[in-house]
C-alpha atoms as a PDB file:
ATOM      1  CA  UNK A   1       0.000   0.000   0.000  1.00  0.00           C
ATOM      2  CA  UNK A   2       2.887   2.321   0.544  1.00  0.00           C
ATOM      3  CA  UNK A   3       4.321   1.948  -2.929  1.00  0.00           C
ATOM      4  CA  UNK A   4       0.424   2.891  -4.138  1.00  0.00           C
ATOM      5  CA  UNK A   5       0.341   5.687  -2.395  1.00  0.00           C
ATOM      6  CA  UNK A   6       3.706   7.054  -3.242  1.00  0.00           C
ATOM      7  CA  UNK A   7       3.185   6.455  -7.110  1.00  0.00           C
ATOM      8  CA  UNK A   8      -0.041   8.000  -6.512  1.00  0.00           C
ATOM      9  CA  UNK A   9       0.988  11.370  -4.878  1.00  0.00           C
ATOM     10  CA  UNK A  10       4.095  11.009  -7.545  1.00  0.00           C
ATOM     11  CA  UNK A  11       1.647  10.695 -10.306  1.00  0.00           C
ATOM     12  CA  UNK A  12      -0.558  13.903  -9.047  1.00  0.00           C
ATOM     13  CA  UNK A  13      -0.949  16.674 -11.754  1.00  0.00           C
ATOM     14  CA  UNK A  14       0.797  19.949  -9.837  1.00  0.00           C
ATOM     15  CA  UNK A  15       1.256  21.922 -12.932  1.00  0.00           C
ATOM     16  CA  UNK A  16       5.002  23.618 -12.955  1.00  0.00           C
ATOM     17  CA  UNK A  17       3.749  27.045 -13.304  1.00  0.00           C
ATOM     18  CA  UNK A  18       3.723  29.286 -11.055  1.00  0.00           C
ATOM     19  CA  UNK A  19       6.595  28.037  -9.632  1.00  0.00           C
ATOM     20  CA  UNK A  20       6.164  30.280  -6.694  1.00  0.00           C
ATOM     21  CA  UNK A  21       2.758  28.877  -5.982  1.00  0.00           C
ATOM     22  CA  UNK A  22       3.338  24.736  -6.885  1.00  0.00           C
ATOM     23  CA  UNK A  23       6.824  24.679  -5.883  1.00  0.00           C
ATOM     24  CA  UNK A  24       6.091  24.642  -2.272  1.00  0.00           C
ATOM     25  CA  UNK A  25       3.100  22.387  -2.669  1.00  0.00           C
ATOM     26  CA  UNK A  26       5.880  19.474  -4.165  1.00  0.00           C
ATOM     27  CA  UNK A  27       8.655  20.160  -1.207  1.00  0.00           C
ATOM     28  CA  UNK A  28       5.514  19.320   1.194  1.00  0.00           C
ATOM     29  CA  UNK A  29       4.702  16.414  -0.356  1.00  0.00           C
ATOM     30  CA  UNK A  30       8.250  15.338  -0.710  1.00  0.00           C
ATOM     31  CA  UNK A  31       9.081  15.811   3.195  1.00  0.00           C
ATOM     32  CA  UNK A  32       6.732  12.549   3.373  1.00  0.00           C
ATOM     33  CA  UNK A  33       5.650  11.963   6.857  1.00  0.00           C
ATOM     34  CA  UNK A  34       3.908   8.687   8.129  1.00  0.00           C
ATOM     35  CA  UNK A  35       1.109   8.555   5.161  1.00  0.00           C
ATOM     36  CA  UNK A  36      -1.035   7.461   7.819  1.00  0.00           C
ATOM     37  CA  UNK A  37      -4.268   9.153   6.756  1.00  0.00           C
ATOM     38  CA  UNK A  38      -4.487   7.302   3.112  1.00  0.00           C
ATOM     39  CA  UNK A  39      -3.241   4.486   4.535  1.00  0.00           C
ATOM     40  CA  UNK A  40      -6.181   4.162   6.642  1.00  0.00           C
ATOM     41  CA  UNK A  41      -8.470   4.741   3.202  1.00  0.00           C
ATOM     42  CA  UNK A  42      -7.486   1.826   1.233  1.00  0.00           C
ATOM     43  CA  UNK A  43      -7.507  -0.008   4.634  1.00  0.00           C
ATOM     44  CA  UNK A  44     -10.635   0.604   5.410  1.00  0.00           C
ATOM     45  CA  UNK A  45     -11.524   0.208   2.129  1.00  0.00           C
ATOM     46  CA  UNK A  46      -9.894  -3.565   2.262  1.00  0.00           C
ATOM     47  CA  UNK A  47     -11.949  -4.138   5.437  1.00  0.00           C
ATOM     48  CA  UNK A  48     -14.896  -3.979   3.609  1.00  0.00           C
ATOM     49  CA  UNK A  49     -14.221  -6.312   0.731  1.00  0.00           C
ATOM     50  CA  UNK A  50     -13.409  -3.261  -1.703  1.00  0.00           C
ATOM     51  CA  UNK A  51     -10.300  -2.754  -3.968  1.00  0.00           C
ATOM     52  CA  UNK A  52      -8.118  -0.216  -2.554  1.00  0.00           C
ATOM     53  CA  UNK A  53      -6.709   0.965  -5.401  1.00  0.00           C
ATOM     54  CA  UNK A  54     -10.072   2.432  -6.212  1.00  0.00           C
ATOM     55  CA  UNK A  55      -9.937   4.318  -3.222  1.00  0.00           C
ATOM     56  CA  UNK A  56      -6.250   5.400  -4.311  1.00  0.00           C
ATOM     57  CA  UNK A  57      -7.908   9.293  -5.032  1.00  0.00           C
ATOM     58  CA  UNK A  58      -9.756   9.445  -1.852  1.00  0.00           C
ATOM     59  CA  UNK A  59      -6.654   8.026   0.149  1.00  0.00           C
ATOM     60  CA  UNK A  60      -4.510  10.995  -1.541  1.00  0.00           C
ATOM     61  CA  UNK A  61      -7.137  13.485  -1.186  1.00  0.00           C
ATOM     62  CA  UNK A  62      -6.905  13.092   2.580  1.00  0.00           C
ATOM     63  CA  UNK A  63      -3.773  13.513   2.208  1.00  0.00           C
ATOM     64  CA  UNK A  64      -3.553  16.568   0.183  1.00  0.00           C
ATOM     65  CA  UNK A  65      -5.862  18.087   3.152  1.00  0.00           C
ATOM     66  CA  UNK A  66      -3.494  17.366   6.277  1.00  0.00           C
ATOM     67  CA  UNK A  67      -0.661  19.046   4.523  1.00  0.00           C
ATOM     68  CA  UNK A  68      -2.897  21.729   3.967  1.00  0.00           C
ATOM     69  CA  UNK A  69      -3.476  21.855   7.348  1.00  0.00           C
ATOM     70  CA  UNK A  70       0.049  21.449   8.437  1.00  0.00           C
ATOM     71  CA  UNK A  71       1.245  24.163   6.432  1.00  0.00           C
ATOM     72  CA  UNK A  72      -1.485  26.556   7.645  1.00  0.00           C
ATOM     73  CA  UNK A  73      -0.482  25.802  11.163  1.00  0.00           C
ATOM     74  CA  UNK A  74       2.893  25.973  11.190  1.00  0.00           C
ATOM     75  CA  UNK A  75       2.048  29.531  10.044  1.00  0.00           C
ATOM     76  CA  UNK A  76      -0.378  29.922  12.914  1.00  0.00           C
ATOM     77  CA  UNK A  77       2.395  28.389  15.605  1.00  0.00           C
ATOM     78  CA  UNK A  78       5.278  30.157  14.278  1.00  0.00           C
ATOM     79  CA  UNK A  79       6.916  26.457  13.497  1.00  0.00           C
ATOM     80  CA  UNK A  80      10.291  27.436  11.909  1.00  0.00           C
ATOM     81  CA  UNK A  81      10.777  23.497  11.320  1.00  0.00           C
ATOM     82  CA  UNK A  82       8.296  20.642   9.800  1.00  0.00           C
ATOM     83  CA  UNK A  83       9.647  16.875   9.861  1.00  0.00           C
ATOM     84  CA  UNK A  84      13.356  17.918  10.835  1.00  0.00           C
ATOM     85  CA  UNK A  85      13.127  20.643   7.079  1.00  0.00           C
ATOM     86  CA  UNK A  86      11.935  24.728   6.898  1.00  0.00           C
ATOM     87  CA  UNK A  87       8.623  24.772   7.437  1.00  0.00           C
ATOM     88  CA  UNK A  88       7.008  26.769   4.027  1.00  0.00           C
ATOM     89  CA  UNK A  89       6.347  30.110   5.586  1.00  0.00           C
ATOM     90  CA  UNK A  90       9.987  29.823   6.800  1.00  0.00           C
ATOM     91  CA  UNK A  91      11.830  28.241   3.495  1.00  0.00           C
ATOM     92  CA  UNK A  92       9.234  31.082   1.549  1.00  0.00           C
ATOM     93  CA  UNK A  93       7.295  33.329   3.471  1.00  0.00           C
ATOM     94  CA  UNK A  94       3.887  33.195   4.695  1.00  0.00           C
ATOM     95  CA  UNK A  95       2.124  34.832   1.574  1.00  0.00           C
ATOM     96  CA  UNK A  96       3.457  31.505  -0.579  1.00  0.00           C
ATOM     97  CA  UNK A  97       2.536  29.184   2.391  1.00  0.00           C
ATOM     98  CA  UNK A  98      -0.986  30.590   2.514  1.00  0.00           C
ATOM     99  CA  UNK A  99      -1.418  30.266  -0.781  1.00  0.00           C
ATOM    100  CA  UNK A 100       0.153  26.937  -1.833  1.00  0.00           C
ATOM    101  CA  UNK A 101      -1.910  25.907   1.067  1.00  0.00           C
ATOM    102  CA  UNK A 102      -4.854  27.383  -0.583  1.00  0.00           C
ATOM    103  CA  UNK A 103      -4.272  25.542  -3.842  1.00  0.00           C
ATOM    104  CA  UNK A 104      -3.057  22.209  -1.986  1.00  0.00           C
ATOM    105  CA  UNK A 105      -6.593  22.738  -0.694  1.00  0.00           C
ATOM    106  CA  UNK A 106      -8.268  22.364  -3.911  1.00  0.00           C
ATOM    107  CA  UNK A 107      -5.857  19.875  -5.828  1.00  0.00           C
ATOM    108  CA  UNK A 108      -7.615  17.436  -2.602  1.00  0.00           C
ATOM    109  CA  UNK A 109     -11.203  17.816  -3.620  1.00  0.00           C
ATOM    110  CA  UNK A 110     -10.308  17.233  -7.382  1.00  0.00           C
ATOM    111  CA  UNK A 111      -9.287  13.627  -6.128  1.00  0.00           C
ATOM    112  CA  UNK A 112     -12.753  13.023  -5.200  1.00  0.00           C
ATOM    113  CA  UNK A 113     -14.263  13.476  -9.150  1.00  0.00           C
ATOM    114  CA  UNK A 114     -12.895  10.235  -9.138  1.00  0.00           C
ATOM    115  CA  UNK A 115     -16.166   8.675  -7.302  1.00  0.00           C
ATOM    116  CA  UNK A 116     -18.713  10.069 -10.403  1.00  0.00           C
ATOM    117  CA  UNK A 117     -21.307   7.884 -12.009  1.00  0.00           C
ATOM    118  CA  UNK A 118     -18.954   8.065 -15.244  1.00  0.00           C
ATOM    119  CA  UNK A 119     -16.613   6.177 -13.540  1.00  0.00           C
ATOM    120  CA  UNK A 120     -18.576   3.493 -12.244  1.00  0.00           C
ATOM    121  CA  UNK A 121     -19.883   3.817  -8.554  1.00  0.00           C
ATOM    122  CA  UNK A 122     -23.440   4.430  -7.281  1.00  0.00           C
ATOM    123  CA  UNK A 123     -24.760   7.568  -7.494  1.00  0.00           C
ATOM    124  CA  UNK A 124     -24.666   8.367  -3.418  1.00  0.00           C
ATOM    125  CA  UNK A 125     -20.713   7.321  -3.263  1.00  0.00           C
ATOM    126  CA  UNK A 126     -19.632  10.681  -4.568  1.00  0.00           C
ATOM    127  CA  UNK A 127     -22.227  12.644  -2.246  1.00  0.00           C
ATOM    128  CA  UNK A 128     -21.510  10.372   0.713  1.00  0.00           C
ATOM    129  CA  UNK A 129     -17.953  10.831   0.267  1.00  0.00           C
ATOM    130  CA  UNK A 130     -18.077  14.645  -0.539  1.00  0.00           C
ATOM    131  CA  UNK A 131     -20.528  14.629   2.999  1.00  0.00           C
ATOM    132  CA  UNK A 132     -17.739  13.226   4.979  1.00  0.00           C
ATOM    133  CA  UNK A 133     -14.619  15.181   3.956  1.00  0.00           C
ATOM    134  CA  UNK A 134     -16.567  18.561   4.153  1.00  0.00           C
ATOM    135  CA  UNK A 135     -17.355  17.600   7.654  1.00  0.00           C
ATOM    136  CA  UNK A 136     -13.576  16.413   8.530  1.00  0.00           C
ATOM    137  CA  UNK A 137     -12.640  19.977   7.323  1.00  0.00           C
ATOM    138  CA  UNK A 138     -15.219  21.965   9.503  1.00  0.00           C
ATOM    139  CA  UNK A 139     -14.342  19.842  12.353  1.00  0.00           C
ATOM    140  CA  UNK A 140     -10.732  20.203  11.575  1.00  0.00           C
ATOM    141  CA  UNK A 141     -10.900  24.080  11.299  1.00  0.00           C
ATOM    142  CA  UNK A 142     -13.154  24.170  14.683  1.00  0.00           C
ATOM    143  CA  UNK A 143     -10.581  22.040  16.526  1.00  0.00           C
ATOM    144  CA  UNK A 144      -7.484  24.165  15.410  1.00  0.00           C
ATOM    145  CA  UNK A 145      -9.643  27.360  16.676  1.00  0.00           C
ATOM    146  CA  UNK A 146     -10.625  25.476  20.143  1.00  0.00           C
ATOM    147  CA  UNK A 147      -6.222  25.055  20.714  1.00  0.00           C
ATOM    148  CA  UNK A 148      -5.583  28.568  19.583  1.00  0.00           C
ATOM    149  CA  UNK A 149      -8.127  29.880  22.564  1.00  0.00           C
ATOM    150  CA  UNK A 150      -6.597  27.220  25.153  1.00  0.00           C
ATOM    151  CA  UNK A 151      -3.164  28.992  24.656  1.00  0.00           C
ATOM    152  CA  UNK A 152      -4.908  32.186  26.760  1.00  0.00           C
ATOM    153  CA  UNK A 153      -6.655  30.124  29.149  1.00  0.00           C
ATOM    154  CA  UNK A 154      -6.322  28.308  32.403  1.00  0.00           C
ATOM    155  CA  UNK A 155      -9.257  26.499  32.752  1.00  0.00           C
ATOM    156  CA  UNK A 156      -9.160  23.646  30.651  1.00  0.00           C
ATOM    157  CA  UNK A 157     -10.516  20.668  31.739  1.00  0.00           C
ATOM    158  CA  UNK A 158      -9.572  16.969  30.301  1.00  0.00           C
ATOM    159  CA  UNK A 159     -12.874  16.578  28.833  1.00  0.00           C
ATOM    160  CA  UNK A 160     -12.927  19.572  26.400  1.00  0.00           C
ATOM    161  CA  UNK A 161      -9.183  18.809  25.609  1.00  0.00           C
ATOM    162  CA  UNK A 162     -10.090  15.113  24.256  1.00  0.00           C
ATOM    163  CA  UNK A 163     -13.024  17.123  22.600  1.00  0.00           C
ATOM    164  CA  UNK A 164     -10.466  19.332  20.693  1.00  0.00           C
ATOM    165  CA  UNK A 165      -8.280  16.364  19.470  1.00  0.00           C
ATOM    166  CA  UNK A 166     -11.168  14.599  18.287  1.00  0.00           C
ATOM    167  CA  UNK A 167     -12.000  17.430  16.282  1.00  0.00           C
ATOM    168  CA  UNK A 168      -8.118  18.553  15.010  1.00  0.00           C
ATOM    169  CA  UNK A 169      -6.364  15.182  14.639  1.00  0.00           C
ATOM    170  CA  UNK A 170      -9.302  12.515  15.287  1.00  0.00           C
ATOM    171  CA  UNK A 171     -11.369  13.461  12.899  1.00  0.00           C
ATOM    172  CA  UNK A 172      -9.398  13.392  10.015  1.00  0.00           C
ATOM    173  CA  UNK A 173      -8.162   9.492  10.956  1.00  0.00           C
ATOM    174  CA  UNK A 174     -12.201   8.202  11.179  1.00  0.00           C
ATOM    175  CA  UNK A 175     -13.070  10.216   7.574  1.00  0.00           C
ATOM    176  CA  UNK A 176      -9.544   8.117   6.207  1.00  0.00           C
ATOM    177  CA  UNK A 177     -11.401   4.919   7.290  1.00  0.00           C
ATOM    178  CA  UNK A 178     -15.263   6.262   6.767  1.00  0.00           C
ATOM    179  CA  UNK A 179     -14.367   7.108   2.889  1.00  0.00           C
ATOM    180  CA  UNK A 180     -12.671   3.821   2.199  1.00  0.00           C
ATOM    181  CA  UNK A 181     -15.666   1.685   3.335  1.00  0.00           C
ATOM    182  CA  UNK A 182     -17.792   4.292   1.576  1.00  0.00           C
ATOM    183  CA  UNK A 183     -15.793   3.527  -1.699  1.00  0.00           C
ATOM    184  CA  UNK A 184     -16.055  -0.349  -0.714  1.00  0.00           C
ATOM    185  CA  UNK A 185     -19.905  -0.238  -0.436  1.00  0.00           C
ATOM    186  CA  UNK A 186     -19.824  -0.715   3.668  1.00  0.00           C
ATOM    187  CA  UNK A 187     -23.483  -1.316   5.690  1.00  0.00           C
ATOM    188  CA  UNK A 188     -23.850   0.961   8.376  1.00  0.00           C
ATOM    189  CA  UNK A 189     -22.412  -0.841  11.383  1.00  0.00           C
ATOM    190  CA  UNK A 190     -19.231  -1.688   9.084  1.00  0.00           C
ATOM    191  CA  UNK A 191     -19.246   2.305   9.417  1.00  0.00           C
ATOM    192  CA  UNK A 192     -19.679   2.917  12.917  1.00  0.00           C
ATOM    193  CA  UNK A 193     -17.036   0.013  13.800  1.00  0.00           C
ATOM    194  CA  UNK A 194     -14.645   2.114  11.517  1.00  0.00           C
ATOM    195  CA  UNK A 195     -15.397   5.417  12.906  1.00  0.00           C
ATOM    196  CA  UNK A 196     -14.863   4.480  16.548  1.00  0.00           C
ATOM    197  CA  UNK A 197     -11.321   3.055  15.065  1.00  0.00           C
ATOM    198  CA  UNK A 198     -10.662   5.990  13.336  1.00  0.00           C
ATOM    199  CA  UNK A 199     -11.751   8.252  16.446  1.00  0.00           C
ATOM    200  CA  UNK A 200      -9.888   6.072  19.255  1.00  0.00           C
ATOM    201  CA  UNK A 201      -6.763   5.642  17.521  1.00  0.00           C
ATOM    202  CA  UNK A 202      -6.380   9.685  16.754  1.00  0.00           C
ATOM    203  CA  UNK A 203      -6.919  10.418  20.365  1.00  0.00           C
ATOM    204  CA  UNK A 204      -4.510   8.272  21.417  1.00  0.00           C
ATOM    205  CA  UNK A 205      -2.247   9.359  18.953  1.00  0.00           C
ATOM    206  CA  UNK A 206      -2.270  12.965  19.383  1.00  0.00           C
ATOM    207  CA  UNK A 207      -1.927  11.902  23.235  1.00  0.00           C
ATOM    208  CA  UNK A 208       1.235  10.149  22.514  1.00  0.00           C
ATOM    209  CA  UNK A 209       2.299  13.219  20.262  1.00  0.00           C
ATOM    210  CA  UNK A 210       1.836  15.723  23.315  1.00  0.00           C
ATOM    211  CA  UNK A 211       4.024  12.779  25.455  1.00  0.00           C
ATOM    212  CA  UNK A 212       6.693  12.629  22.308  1.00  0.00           C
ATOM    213  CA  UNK A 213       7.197  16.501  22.405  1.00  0.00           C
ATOM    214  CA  UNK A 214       8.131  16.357  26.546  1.00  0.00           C
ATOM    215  CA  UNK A 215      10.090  13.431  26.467  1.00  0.00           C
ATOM    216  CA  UNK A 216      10.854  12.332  22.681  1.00  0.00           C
ATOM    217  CA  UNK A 217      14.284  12.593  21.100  1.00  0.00           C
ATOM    218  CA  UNK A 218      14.135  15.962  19.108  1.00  0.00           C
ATOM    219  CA  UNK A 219      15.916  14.341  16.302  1.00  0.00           C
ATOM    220  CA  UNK A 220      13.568  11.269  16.138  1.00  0.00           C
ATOM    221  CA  UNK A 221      10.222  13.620  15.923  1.00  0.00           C
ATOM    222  CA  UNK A 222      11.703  16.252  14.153  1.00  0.00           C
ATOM    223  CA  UNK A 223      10.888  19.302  17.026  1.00  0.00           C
ATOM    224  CA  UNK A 224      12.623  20.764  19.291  1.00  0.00           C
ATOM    225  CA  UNK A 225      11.728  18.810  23.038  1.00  0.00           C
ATOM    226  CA  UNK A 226       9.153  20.858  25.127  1.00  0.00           C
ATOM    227  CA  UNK A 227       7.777  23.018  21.815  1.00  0.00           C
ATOM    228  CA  UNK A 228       4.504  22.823  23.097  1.00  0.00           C
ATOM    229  CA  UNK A 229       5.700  24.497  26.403  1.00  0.00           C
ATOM    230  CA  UNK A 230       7.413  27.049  24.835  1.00  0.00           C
ATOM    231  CA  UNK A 231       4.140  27.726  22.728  1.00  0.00           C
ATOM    232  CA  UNK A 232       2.120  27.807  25.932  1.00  0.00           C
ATOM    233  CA  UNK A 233      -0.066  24.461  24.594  1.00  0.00           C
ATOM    234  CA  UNK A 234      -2.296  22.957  26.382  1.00  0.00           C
ATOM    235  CA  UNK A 235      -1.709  19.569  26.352  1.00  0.00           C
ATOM    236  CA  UNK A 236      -3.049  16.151  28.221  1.00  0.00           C
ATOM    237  CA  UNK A 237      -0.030  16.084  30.096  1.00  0.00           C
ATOM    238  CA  UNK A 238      -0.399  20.049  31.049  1.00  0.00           C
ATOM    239  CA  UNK A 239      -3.396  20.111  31.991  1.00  0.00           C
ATOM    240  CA  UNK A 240      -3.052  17.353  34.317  1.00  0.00           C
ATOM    241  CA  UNK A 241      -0.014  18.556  35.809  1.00  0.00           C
ATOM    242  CA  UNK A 242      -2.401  21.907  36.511  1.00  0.00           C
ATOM    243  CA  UNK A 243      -5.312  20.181  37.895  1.00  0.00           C
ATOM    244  CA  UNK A 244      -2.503  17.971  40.699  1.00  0.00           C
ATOM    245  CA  UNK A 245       0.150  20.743  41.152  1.00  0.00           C
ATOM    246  CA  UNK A 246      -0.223  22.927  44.119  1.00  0.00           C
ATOM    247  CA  UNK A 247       1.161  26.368  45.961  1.00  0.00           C
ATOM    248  CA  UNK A 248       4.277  27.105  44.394  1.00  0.00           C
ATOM    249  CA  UNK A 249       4.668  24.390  41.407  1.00  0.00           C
ATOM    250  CA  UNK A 250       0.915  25.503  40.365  1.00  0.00           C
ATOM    251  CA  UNK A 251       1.844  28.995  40.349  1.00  0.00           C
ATOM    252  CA  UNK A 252       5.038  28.377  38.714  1.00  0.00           C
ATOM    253  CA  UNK A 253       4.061  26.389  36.591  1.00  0.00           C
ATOM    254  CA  UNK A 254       0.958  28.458  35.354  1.00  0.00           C
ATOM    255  CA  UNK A 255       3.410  31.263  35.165  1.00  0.00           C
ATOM    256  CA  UNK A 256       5.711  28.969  32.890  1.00  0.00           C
ATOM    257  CA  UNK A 257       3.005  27.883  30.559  1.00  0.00           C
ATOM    258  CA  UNK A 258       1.732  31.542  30.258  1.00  0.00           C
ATOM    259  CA  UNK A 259       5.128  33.351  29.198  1.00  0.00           C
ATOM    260  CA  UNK A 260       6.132  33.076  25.887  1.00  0.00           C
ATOM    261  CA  UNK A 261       9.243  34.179  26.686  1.00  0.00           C
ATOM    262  CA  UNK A 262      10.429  30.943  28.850  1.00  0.00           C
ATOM    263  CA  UNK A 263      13.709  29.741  28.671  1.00  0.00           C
ATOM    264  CA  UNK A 264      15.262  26.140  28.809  1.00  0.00           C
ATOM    265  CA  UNK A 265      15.725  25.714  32.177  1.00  0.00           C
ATOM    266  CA  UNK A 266      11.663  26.475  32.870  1.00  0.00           C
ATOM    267  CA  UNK A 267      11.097  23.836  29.956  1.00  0.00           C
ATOM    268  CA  UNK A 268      13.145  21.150  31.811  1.00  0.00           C
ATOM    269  CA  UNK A 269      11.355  21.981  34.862  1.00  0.00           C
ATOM    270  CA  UNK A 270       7.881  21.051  33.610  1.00  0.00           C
ATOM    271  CA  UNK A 271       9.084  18.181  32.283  1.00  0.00           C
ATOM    272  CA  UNK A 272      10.617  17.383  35.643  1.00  0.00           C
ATOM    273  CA  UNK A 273       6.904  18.172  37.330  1.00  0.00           C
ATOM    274  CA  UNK A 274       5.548  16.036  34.386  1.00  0.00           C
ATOM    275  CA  UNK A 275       7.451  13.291  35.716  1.00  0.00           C
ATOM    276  CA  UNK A 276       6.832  13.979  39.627  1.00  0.00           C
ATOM    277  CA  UNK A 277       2.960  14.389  39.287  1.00  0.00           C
ATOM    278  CA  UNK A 278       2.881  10.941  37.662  1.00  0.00           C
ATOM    279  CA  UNK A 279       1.519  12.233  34.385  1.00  0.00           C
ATOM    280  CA  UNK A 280       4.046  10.755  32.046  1.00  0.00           C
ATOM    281  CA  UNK A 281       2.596   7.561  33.344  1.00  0.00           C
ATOM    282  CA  UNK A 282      -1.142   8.130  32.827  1.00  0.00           C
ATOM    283  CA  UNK A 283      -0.476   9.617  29.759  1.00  0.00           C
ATOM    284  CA  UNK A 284       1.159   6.131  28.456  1.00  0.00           C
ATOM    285  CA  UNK A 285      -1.772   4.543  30.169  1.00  0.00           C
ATOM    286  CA  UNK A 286      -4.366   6.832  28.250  1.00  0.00           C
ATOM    287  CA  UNK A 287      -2.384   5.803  24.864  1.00  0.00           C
ATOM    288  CA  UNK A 288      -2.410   2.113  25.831  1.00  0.00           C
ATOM    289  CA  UNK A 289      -6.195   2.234  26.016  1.00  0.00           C
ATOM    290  CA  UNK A 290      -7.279   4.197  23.238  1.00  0.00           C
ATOM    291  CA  UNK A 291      -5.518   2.127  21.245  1.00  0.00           C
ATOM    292  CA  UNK A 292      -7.240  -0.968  23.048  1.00  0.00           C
ATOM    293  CA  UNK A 293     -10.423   0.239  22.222  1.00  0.00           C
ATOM    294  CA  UNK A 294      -9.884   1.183  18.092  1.00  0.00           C
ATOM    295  CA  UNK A 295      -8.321  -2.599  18.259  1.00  0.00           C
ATOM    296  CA  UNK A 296     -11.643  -4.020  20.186  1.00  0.00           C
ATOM    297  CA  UNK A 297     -13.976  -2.386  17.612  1.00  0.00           C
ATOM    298  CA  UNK A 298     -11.777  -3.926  14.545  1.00  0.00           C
ATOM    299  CA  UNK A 299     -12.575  -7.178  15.887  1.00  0.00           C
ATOM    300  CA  UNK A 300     -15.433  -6.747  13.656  1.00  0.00           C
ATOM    301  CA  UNK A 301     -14.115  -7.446  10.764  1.00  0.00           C
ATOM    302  CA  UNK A 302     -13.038 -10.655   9.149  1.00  0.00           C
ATOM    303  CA  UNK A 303      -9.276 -11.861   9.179  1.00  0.00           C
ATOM    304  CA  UNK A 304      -7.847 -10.218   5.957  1.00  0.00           C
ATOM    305  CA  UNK A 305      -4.553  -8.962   4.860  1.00  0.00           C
ATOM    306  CA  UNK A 306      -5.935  -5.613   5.332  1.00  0.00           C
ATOM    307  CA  UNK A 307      -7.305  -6.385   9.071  1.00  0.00           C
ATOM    308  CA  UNK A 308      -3.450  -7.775   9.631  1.00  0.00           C
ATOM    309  CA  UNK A 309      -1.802  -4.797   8.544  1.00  0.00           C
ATOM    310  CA  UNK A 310      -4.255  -2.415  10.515  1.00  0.00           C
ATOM    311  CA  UNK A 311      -3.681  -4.171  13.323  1.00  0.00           C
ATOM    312  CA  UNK A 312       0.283  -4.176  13.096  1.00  0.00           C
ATOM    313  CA  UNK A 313      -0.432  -0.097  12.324  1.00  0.00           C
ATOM    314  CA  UNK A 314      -2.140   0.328  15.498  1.00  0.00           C
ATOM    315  CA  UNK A 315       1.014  -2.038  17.212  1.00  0.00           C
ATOM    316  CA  UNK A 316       3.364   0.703  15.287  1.00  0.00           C
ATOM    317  CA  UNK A 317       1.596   3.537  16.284  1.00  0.00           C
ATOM    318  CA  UNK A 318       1.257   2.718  19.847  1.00  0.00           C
ATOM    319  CA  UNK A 319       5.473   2.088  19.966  1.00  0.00           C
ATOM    320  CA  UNK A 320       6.433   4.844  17.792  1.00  0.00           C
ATOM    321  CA  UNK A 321       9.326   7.072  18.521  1.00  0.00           C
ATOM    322  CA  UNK A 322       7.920  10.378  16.152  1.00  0.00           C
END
């Protein structure tokens, strides 16, 4: 599936002109990344007796749409870096990241044409799958807006945190898996068993990303360690380390995760708390079971190659280093 999907975005028409507008929409594509989200498309669409290579357009239209959204935030977080390489706005400037991003935007829904009567699917496949990746972008957008208003505020609680990843990186994982069984002609409990996949595994994967950036190897995941406490995130383990610190370490540390000005040293004491407050530990916990759950609802589906290979994903994903 990974050769498909590389030929595929390969294979994409970017035309070459303006090379100030398409070059930057090739160097994304080229940085590569995990090509999780069109993996899960011809996956799902495997899981449901389909041929995944007809899903090929759908898996790189998802595809298309989180670089989009990568390069959009990076402009939004002030990223200098992306996957260890410049971040556009930084190799560029942020007028050509906008704007690649922009056209990135729309290369993604020409993918989708694909899924016409002309081409040989039921009429409802093209709305159906239309239906779900306009809703994975709304939900998208309305998750990145819920983290930009956390950064000025203290009183986060764990519940509308998990709601905020399940709108910003969830949502796009359960669409992936949603559009393939679409595309494979899935009943509607084949659909729900993918979405709760699809929604489990992103929460527990953005959870694991929050642990990565406090206690990853920089080089490995490609940021700087403690970005997201420079950036004043609020993160599972932040907000748990807010909700069991007291006297001084709340008040430092809510002074910490408020300046955007703090240096090393208050970065390795966070971490330190992080550690102390046993929140590295739940957080590996929460990952553990999220993962548990995406793996209890695939149980659903009949042994395949494409169950097998989900299922070593999930293993991956649940061990992975970046």
């Amino acid at each position: 599936m990974s050769d498909l999907i590389e030929n595929g975005i390969k294979n994409l028409n970017i035309p070459e002109r303006p090379i100030s507008l398409y070059e930057p929409v090739r160097y994304t594509l080229n940085l590569g990344g995990k090509r999780l989200r069109p993996q899960l498309v011809l996956m799902g669409a495997g899981l449901c007796g389909g041929d995944p290579e007809k899903a090929l357009p759908a898996a790189l239209a998802v595809e298309l749409l989180h670089n989009f959204s990568l390069i959009h935030d990076d402009i939004m977080d002030k990223a200098d870096s992306r996957r260890g390489k410049p971040s556009v706005h930084t190799k560029w400037d942020e007028n050509t990241a906008i704007l690649s991003g922009d056209v990135m935007f729309t290369i993604a829904y020409e993918q989708l044409e694909y899924y016409a009567v002309q081409n040989g699917f039921p009429p409802e496949t093209l709305s159906t799958v239309f239906k779900i990746f306009n809703k994975s972008v709304k939900t998208i957008c309305e998750g990145q807006a819920l983290d930009m208003e956390f950064e000025t505020s203290l009183s986060v609680t764990l519940e509308e945190y998990i709601h905020m990843i399940s709108c910003k990186t969830a949502a796009l994982l359960e669409s992936s898996l949603l559009m393939g069984g679409v595309i494979a002609g899935a009943d509607e409990e084949a659909l729900q068993k993918l979405a709760t996949i699809g929604m489990e595994s992103g929460i527990g994967f953005q959870i694991q990303d929050d642990l990565l950036d406090a206690i990853g190897d920089p080089d490995k995941f490609g940021k700087r360690k403690g970005g997201d406490i420079y950036e004043g995130k609020k993160t599972f383990l932040s907000i748990l380390a807010l909700e069991r610190a007291e006297g001084d370490q709340k008040t430092k540390l809510s002074s910490i995760l408020q300046n955007p000005n703090c240096t090393e040293s208050d970065v390795a004491y966070v971490i330190e708390l992080f550690e102390q407050l046993g929140v590295i530990s739940d957080a590996q916990e929460a990952i553990k079971n999220r993962y548990i759950k995406g793996l209890h609802a695939l149980s659903f589906f009949n042994d395949s190659p494409y169950k097998s290979a989900l299922i070593n994903l999930l293993d991956k994903l649940t061990a992975r280093e970046y």
